[in-house]
N, C-alpha and C. Protein backbone atom coordinates (compact mmCIF):
# COMPACT_ATOMS: atom_id res chain seq x y z
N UNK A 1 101.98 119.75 118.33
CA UNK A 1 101.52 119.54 116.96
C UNK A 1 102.62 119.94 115.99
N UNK A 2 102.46 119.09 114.87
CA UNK A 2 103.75 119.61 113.61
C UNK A 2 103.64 120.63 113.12
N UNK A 3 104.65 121.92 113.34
CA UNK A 3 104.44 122.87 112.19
C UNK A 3 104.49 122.57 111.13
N UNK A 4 103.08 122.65 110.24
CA UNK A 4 102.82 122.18 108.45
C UNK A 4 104.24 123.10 108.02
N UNK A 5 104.41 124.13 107.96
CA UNK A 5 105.72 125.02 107.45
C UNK A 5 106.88 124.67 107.60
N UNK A 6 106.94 123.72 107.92
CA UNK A 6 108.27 122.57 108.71
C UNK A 6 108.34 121.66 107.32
N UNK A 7 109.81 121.60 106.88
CA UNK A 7 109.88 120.87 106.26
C UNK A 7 110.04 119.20 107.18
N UNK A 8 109.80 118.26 106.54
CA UNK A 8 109.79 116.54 107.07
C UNK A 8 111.06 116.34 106.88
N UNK A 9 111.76 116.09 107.78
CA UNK A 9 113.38 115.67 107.76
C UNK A 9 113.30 114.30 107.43
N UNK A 10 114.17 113.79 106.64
CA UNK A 10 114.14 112.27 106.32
C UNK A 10 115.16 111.75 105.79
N UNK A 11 115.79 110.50 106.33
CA UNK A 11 116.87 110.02 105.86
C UNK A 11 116.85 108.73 105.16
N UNK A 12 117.87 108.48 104.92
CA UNK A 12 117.75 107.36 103.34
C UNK A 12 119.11 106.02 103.48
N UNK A 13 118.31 105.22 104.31
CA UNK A 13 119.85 104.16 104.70
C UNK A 13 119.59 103.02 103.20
N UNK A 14 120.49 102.80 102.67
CA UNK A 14 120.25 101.46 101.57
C UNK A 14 121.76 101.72 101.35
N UNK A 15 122.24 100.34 101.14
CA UNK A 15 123.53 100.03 100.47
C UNK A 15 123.74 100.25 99.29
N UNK A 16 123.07 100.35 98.39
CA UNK A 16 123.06 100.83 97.10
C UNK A 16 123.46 102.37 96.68
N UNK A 17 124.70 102.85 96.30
CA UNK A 17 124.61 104.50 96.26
C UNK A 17 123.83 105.02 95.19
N UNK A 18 123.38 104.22 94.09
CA UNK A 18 122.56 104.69 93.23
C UNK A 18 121.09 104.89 93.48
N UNK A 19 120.51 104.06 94.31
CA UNK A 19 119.35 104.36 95.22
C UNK A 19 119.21 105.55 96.21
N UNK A 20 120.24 105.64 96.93
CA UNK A 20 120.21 106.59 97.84
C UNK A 20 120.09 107.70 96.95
N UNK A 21 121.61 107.88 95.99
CA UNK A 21 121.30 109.23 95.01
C UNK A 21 120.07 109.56 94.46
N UNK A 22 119.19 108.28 93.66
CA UNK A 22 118.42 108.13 92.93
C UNK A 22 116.91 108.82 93.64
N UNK A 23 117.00 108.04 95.10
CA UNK A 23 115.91 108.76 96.05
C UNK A 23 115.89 110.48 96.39
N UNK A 24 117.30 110.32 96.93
CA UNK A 24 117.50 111.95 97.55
C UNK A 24 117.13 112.96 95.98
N UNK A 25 117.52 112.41 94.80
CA UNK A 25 116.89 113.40 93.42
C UNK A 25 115.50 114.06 94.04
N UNK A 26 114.95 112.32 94.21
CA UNK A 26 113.34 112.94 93.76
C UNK A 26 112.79 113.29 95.11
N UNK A 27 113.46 112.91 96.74
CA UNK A 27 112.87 113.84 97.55
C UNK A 27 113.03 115.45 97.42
N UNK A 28 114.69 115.44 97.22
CA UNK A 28 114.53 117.15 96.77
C UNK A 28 113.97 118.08 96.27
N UNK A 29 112.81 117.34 95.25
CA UNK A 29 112.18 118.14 94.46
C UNK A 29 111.00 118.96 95.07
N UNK A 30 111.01 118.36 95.80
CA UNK A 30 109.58 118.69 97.03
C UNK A 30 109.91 119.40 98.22
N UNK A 31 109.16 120.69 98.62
CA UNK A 31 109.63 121.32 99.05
C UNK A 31 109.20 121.19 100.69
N UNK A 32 108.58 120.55 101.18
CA UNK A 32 107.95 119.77 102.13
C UNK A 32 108.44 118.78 102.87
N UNK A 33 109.76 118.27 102.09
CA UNK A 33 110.96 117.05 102.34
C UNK A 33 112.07 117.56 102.07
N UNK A 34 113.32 117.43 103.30
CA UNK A 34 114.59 117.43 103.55
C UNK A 34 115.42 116.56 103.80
N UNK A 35 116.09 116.24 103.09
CA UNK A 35 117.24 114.75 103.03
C UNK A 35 118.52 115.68 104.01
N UNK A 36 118.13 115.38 105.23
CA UNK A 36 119.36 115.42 106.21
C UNK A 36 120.27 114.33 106.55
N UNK A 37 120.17 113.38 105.70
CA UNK A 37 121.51 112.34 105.84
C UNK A 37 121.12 110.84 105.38
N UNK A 38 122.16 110.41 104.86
CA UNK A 38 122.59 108.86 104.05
C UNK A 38 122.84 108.20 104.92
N UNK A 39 122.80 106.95 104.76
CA UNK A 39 123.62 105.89 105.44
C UNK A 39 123.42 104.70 104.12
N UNK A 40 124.74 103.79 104.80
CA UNK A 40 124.75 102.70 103.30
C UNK A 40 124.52 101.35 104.46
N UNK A 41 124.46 101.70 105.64
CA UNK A 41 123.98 99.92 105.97
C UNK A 41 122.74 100.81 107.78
N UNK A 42 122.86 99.73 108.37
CA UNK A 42 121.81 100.11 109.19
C UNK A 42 122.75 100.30 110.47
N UNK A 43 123.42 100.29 110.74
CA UNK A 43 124.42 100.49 111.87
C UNK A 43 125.10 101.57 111.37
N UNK A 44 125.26 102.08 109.91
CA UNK A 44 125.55 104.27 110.24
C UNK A 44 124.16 104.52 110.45
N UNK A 45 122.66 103.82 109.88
CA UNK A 45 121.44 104.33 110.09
C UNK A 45 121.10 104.83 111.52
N UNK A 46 121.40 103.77 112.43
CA UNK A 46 121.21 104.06 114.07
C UNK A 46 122.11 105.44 114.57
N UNK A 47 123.31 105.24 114.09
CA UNK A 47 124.72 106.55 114.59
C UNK A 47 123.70 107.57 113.69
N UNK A 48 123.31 107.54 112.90
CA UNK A 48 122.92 108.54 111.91
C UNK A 48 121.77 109.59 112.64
N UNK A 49 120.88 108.75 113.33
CA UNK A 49 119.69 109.19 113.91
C UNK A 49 119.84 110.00 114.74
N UNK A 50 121.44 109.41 115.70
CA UNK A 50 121.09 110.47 116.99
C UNK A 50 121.76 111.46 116.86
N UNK A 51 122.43 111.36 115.29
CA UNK A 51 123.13 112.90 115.04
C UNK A 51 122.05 114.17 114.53
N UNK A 52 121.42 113.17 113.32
CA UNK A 52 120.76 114.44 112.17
C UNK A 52 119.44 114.16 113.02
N UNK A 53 119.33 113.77 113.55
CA UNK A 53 117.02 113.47 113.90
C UNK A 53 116.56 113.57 112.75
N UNK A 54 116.14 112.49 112.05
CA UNK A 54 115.20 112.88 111.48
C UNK A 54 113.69 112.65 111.68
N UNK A 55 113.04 113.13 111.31
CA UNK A 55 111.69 112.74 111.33
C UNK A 55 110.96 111.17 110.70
N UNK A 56 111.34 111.17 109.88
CA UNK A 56 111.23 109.75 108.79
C UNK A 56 112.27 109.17 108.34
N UNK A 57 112.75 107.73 108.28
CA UNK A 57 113.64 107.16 108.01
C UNK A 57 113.20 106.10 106.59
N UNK A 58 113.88 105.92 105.88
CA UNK A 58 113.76 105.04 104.82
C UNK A 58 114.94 104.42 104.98
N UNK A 59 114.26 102.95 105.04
CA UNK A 59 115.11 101.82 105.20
C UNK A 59 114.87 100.46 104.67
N UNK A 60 116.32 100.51 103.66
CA UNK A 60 116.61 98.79 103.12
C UNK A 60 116.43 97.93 104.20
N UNK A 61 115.94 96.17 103.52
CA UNK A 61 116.11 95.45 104.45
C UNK A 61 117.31 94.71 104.64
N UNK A 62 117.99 94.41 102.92
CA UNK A 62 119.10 93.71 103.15
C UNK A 62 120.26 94.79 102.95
N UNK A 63 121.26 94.73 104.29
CA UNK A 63 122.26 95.39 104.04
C UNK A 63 123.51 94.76 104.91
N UNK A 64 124.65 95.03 104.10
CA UNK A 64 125.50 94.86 105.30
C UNK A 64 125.75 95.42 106.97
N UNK A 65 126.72 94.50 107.64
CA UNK A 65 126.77 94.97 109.10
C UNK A 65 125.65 95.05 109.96
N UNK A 66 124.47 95.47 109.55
CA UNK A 66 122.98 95.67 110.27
C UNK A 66 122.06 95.81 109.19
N UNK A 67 120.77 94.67 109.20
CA UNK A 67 120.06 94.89 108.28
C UNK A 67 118.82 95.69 108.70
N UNK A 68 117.91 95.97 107.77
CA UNK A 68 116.97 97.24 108.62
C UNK A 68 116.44 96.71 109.50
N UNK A 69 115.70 95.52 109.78
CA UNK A 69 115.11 94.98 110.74
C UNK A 69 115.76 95.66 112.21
N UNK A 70 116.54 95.01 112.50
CA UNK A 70 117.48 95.65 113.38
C UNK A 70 117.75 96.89 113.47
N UNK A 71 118.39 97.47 112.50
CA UNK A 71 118.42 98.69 112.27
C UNK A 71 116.72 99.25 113.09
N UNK A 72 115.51 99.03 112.89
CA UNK A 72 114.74 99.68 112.78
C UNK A 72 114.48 99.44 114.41
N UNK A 73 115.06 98.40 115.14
CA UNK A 73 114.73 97.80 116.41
C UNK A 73 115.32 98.77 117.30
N UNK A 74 116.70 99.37 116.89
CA UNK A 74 117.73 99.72 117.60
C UNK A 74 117.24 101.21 117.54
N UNK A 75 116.94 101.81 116.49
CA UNK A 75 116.27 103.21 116.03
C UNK A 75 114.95 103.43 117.60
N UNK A 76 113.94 102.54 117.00
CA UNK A 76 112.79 102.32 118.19
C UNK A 76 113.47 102.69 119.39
N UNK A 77 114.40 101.98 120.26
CA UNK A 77 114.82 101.92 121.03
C UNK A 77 115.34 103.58 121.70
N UNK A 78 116.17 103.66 121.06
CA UNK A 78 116.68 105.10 121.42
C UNK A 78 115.68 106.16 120.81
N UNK A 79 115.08 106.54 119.79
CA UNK A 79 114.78 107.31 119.46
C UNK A 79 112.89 107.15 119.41
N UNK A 80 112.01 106.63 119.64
CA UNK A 80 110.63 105.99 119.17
C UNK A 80 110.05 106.70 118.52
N UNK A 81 109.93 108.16 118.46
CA UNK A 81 108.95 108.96 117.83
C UNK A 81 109.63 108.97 115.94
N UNK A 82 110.58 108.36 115.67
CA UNK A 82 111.31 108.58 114.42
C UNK A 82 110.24 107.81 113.99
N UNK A 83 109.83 107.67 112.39
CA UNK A 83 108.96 106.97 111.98
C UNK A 83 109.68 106.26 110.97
N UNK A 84 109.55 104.90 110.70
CA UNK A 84 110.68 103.77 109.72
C UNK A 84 109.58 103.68 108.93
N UNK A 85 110.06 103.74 107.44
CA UNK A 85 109.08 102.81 106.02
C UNK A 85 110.44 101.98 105.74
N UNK A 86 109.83 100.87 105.86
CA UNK A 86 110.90 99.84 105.32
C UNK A 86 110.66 99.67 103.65
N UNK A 87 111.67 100.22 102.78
CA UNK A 87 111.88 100.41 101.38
C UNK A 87 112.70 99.34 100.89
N UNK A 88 111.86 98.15 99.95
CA UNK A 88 113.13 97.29 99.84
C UNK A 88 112.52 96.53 98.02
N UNK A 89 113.04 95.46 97.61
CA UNK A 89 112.39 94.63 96.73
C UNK A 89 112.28 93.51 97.28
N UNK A 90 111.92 93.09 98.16
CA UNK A 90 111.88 91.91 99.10
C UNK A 90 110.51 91.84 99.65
N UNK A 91 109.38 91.27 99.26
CA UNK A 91 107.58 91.00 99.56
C UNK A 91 108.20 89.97 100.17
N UNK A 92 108.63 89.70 101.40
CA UNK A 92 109.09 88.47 101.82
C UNK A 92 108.23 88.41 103.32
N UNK A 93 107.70 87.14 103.70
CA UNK A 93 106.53 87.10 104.67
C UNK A 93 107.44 87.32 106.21
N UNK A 94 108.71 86.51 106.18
CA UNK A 94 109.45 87.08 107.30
C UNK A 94 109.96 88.22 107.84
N UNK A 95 110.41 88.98 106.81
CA UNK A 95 111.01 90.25 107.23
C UNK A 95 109.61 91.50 107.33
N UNK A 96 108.42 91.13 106.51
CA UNK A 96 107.46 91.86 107.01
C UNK A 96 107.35 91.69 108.33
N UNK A 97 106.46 90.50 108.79
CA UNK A 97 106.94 90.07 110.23
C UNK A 97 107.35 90.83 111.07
N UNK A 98 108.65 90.53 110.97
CA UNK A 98 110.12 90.97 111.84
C UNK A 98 109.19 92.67 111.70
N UNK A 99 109.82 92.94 111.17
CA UNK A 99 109.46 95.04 110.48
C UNK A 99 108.66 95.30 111.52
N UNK A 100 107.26 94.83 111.40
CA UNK A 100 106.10 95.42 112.17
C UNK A 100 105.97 94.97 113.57
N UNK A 101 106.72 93.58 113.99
CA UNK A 101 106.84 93.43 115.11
C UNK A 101 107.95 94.07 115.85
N UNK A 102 109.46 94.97 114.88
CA UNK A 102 110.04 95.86 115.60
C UNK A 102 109.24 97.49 115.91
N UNK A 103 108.39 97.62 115.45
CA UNK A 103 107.90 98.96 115.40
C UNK A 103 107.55 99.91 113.96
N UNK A 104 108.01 99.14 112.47
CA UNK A 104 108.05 100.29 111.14
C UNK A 104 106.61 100.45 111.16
N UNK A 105 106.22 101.61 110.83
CA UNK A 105 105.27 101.94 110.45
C UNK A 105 104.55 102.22 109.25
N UNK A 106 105.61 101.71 108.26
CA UNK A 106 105.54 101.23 106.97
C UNK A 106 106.47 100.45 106.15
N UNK A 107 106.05 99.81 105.13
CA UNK A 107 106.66 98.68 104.59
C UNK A 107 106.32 99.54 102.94
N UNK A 108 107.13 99.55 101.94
CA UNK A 108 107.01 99.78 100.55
C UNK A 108 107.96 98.68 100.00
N UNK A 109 107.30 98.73 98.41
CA UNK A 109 108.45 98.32 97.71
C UNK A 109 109.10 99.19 96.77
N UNK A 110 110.47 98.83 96.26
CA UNK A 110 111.12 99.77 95.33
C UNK A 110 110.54 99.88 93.73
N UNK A 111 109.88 98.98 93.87
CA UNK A 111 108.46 98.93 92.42
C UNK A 111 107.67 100.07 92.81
N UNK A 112 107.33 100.55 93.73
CA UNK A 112 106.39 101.69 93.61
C UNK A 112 106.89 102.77 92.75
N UNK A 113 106.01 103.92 92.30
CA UNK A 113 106.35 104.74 91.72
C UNK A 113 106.67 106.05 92.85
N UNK A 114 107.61 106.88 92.56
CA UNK A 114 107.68 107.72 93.27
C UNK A 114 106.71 108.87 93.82
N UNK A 115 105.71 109.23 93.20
CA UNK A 115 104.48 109.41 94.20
C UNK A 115 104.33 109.03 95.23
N UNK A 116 104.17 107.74 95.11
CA UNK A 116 103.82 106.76 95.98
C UNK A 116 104.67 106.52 97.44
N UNK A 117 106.40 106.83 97.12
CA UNK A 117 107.06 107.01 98.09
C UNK A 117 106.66 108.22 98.80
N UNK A 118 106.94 109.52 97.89
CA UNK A 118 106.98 110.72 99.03
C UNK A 118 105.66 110.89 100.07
N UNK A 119 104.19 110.20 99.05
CA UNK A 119 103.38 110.38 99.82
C UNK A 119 103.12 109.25 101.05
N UNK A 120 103.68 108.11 100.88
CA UNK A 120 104.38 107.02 102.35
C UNK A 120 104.75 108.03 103.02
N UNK A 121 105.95 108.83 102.97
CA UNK A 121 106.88 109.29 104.14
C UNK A 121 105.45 110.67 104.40
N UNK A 122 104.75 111.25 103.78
CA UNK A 122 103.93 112.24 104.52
C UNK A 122 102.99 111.73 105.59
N UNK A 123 102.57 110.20 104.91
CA UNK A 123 101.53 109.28 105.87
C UNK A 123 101.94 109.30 107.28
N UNK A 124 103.10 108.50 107.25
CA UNK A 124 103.74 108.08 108.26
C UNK A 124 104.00 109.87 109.55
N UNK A 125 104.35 110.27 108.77
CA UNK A 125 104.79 111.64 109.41
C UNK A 125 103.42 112.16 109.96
N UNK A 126 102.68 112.15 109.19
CA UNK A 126 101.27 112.40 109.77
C UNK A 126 100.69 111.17 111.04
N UNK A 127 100.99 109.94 110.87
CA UNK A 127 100.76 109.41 112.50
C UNK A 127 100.06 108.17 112.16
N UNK A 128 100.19 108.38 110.37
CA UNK A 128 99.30 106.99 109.88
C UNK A 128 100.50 105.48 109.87
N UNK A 129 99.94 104.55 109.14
CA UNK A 129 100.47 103.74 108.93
C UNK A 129 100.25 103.26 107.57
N UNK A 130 101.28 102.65 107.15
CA UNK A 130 101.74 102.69 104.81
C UNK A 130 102.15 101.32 105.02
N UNK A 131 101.28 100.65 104.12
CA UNK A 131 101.73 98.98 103.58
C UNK A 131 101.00 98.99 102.45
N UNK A 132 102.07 98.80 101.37
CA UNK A 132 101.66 98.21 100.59
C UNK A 132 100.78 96.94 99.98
N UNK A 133 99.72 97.42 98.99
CA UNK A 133 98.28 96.14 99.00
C UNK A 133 98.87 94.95 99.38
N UNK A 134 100.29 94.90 98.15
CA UNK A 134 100.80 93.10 98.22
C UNK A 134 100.99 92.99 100.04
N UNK A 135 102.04 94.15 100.24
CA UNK A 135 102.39 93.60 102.05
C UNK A 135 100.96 93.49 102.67
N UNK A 136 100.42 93.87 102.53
CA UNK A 136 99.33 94.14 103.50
C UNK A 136 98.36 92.50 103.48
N UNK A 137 98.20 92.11 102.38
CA UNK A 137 97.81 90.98 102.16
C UNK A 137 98.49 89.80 102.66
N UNK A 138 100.35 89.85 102.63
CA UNK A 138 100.84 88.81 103.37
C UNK A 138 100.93 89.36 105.04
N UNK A 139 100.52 90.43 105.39
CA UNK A 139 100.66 90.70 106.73
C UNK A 139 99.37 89.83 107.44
N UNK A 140 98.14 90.07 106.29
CA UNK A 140 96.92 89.37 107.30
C UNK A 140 97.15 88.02 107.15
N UNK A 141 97.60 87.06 106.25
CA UNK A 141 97.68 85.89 106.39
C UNK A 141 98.73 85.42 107.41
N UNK A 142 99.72 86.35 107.91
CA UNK A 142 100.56 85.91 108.50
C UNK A 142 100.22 85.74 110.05
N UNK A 143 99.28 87.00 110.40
CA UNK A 143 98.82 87.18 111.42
C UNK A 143 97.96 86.11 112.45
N UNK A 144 98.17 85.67 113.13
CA UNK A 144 96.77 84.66 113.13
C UNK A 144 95.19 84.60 113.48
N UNK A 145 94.71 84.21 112.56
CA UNK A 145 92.68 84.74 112.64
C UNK A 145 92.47 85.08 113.97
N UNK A 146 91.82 85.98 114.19
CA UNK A 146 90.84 86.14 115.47
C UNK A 146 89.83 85.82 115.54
N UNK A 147 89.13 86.00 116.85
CA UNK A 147 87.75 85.54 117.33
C UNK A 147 86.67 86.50 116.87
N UNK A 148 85.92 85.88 116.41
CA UNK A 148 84.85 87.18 115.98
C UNK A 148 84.37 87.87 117.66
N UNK A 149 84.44 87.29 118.38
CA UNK A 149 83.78 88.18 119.01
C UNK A 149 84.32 88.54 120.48
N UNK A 150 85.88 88.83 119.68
CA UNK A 150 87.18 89.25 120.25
C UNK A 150 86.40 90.60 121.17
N UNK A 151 85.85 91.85 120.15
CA UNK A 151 85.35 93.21 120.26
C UNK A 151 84.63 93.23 121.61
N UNK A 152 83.45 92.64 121.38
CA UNK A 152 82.82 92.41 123.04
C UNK A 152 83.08 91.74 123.91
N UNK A 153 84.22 90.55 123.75
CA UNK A 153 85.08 90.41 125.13
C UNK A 153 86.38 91.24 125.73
N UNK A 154 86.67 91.97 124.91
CA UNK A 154 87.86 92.99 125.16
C UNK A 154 86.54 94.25 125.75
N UNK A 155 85.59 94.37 125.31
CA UNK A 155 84.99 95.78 126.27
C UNK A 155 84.70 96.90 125.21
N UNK A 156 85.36 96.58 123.50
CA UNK A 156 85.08 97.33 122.51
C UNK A 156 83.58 97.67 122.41
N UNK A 157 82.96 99.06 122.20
CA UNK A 157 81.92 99.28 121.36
C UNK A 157 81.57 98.83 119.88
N UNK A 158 80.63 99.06 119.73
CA UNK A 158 80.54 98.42 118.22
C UNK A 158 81.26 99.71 117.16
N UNK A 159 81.32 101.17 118.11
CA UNK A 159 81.47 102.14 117.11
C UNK A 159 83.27 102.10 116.72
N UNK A 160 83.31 101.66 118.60
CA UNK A 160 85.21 101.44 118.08
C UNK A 160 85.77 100.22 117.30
N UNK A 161 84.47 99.35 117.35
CA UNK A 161 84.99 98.19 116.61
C UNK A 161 85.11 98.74 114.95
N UNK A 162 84.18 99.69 114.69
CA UNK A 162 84.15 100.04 113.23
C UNK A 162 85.56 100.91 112.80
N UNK A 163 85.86 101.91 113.95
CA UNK A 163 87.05 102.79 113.47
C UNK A 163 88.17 101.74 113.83
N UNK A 164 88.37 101.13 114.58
CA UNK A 164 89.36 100.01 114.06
C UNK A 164 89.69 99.25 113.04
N UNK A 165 88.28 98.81 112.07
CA UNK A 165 88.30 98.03 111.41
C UNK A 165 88.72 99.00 109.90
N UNK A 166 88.56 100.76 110.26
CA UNK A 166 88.85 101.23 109.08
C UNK A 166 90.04 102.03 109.24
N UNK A 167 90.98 101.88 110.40
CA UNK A 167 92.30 102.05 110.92
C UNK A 167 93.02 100.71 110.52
N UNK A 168 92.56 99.66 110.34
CA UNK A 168 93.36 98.81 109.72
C UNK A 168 93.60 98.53 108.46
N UNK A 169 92.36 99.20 107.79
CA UNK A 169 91.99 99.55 106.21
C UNK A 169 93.31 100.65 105.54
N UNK A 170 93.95 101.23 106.25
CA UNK A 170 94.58 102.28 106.53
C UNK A 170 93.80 103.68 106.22
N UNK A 171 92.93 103.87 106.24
CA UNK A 171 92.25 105.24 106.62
C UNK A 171 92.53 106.35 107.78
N UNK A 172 92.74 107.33 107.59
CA UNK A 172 92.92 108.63 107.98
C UNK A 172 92.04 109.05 108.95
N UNK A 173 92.12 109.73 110.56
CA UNK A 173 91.16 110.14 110.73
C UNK A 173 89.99 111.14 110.15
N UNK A 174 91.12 111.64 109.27
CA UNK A 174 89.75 113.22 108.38
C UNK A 174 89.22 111.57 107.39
N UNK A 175 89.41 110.94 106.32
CA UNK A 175 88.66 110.04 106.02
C UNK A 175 87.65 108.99 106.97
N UNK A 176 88.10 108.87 107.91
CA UNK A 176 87.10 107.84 108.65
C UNK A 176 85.79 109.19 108.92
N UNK A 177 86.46 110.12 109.34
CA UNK A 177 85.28 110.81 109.98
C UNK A 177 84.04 110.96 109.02
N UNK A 178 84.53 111.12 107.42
CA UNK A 178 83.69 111.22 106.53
C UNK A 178 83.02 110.04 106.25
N UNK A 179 83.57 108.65 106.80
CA UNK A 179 82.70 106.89 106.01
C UNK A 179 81.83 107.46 107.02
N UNK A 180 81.97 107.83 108.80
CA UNK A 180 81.07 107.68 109.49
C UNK A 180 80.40 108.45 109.87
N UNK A 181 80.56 109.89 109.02
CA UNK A 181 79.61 111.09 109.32
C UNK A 181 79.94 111.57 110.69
N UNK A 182 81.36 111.45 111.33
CA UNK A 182 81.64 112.01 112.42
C UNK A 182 82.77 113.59 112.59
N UNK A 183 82.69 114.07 113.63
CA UNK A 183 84.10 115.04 113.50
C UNK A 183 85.36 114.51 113.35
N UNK A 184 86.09 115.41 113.07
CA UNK A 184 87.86 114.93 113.59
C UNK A 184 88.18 114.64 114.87
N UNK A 185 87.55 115.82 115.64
CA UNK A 185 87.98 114.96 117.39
C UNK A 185 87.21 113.96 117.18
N UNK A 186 86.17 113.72 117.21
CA UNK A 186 85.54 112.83 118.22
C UNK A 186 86.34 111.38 117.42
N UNK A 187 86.73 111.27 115.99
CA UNK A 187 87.34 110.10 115.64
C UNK A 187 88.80 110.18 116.72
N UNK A 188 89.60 111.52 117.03
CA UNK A 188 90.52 111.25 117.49
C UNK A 188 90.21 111.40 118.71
N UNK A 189 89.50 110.83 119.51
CA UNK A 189 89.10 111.00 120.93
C UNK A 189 88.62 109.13 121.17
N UNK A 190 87.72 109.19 119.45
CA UNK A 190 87.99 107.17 119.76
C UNK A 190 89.23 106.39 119.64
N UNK A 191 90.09 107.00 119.04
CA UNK A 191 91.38 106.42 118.86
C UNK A 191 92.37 106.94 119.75
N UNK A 192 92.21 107.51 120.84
CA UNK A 192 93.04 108.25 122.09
C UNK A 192 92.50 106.90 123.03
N UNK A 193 90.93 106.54 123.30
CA UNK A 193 90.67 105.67 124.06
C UNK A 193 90.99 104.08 123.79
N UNK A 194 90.87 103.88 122.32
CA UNK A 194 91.37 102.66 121.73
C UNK A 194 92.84 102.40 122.29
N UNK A 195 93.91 103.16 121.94
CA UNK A 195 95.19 103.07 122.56
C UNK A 195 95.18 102.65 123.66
N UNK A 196 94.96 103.17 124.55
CA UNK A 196 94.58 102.87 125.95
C UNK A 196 93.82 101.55 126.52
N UNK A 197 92.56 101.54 126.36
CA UNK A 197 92.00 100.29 126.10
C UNK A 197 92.76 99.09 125.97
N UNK A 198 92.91 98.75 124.78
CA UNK A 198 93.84 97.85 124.21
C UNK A 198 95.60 97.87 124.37
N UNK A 199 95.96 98.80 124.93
CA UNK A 199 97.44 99.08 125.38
C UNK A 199 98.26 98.66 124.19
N UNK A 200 98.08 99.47 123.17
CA UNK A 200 99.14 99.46 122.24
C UNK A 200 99.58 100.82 122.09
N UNK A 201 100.65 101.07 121.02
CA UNK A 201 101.44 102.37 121.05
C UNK A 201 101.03 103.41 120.47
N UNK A 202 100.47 102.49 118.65
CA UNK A 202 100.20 103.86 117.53
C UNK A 202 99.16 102.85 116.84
N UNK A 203 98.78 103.61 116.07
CA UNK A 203 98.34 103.59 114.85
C UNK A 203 98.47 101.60 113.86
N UNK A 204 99.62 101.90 114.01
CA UNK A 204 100.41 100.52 113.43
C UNK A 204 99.63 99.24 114.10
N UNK A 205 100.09 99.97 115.71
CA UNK A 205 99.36 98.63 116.28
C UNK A 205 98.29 98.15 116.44
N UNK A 206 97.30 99.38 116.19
CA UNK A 206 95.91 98.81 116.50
C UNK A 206 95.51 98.23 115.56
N UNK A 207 96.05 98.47 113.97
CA UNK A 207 95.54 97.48 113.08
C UNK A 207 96.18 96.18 113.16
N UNK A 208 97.25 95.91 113.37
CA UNK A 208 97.78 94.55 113.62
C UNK A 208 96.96 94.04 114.33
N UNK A 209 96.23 94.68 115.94
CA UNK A 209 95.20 93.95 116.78
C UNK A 209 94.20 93.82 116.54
N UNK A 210 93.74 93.99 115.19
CA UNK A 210 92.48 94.41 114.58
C UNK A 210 92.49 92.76 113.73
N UNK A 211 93.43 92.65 113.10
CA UNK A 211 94.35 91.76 112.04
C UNK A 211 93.77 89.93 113.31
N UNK A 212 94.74 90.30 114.45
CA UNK A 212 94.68 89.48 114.93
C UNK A 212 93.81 88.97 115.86
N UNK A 213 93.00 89.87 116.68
CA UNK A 213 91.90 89.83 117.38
C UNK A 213 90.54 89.59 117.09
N UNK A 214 90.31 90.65 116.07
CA UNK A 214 88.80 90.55 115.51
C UNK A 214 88.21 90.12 114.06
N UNK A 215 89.18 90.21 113.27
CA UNK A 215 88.65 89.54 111.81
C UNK A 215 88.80 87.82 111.87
């Protein structure tokens, strides 16, 4: 389990040095977040990882030499437990795509307000998954419809069909437990068996299979 007293290590790849500066300002301010290292394209992002570890990565999509996509593929690869928010101005239906089918576990845009970032990188760090309304909206159209009655041919309960359906909502297990009047284990004891079940990795994925299977 994470020591809460642990600061969140997190690094900041974008080609832009005024962004990077501009970000590392306002993570610093927070005492909960540690900017252990820059990168300006996604190929120092990968070298970057297996030096500093960080915990959370923030990553442009368009950059020179390696764009995050990649970047975020190559990260997965060697490192998996790192958690990627892909940070960009690009609502673009492909590179969402690409993103979530390499593994990010979040997608923002650089329109958000900074709230909004630091509390992405706590999500993610916590085990959730962060998309923005707009992404999230071109993620389900992109996805393709499922069968309604995907749930009872896969072997789902109706109860896991519900915490799925509010794991794709992006809800929290301490929030789900409260829509459904349940504990914290027992939500994280349905989502220990969901993984399994359905053989996906995290969090990320079960709403994508949620996306594509059952709505």
């Amino acid at each position: 389990m994470t020591d809460s007293s642990t600061p969140i290590r997190v690094a900041i790849v974008d080609d832009d040095g005024l962004v990077r500066d501009g970000l590392r300002a306002i993570l610093d301010t927070h005492e909960d977040i540690d900017v252990v290292a820059t990168a300006s394209n996604g190929q120092e992002g990968v070298s970057m990882c297996r030096t500093a570890q960080p915990d959370v990565v923030l990553l442009d999509v368009r950059m020179p030499v390696m764009d995050g996509v990649e970047a975020t593929e190559q990260i997965k690869k060697h490192a998996p437990s790192v958690k990627i928010v892909i940070l960009t101005t690009f609502n673009d239906t492909e590179y969402i795509r690409r993103a979530v089918s390499t593994g990010a576990e979040g997608y923002i845009l650089k329109s958000s307000d900074a709230d909004a970032i630091v509390e992405s990188i706590r999500a993610v760090h916590r085990g959730h998954s962060v998309f923005q309304s707009e992404v999230a909206d071109r993620l389900k159209s992109i996805i393709s419809p499922g069968r309604g009655d995907a749930s009872r041919q896969l072997g789902l309960a109706p109860r896991e069909t519900e915490i799925l359906k509010l794991i794709a909502e992006g809800l929290s297990n301490k929030e789900i437990a409260g829509v459904l009047n349940l504990s914290d284990g027992t939500v994280r004891n349905y989502v220990s068996v969901m993984l399994v079940k359905l053989d996906v990795r995290d969090r990320t994925q079960l709403a994508i299979y949620y996306y594509r299977n059952i709505v």
